[in-house]
Protein backbone atom coordinates (compact mmCIF):
# COMPACT_ATOMS: atom_id res chain seq x y z
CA UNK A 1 87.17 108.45 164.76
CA UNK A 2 90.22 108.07 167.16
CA UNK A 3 92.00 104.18 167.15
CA UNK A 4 91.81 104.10 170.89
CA UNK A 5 87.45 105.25 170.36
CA UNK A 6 85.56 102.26 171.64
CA UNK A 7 83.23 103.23 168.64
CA UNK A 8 85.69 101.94 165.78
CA UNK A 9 85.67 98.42 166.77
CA UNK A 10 81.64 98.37 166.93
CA UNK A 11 81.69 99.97 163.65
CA UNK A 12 83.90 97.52 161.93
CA UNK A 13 82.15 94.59 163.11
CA UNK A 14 79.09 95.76 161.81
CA UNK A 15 80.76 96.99 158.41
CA UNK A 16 82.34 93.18 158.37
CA UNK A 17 78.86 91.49 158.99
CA UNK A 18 77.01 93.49 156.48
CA UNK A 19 80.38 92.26 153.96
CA UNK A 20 79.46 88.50 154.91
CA UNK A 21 75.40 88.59 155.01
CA UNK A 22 76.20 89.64 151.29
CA UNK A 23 78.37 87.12 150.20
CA UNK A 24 75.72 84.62 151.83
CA UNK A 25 73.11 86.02 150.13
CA UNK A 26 75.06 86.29 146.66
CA UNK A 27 76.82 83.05 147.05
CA UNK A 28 73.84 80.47 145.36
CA UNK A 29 74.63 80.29 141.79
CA UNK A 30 77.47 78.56 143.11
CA UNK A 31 75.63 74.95 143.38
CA UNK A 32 77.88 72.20 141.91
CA UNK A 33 76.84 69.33 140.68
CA UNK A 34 77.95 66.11 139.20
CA UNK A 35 76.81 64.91 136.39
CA UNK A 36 76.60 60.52 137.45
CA UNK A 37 77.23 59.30 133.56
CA UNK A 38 80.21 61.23 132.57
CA UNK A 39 81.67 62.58 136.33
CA UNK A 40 81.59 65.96 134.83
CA UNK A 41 81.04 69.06 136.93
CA UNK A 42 78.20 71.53 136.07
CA UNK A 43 76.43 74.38 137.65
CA UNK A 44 72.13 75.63 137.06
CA UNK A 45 72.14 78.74 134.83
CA UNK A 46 69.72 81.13 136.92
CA UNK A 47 68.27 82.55 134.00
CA UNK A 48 67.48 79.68 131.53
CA UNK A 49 67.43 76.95 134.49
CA UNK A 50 69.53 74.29 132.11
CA UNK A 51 73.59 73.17 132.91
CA UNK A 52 76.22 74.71 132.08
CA UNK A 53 78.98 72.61 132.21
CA UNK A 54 82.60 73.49 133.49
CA UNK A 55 84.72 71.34 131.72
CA UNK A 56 86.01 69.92 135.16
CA UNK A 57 85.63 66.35 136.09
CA UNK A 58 85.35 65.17 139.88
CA UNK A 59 88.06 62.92 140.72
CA UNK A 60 86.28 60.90 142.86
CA UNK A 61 83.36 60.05 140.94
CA UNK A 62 86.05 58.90 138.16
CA UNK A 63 87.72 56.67 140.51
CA UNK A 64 84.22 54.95 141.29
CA UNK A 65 83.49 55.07 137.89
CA UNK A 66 86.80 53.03 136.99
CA UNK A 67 86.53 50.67 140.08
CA UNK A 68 83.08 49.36 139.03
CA UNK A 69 82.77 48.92 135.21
């Protein structure tokens, strides 16, 4: 396939769409959530449906937290 083909570009916007409809599709365990006692992030295990928690807390949920005891 020859740069100048008018065949390459086609092709490569159909090999880049395929690349993105997969990340879509793959992208859902990927759900954050906050937990509202403690501010800390956690995602849904897919397999065993219960949190898994990430350690992380979510700043702004701790700032709401702190301006309303």
């Amino acid at each position: 396939m020859d740069i100048s083909s008018k065949k390459l570009p086609i092709a490569l916007i159909v090999l880049l769409l395929g690349i993105l409809m997969l990340q879509i599709i793959s992208n859902d365990s990927d759900k954050k959530f906050i937990d509202a006692e403690t501010c800390e992030i956690w995602v849904e295990d897919n397999f065993t449906k219960k949190p898994t928690y990430l350690n992380e807390f979510d700043p702004k949920c701790l700032d709401f937290k702190n301006l309303n005891p």
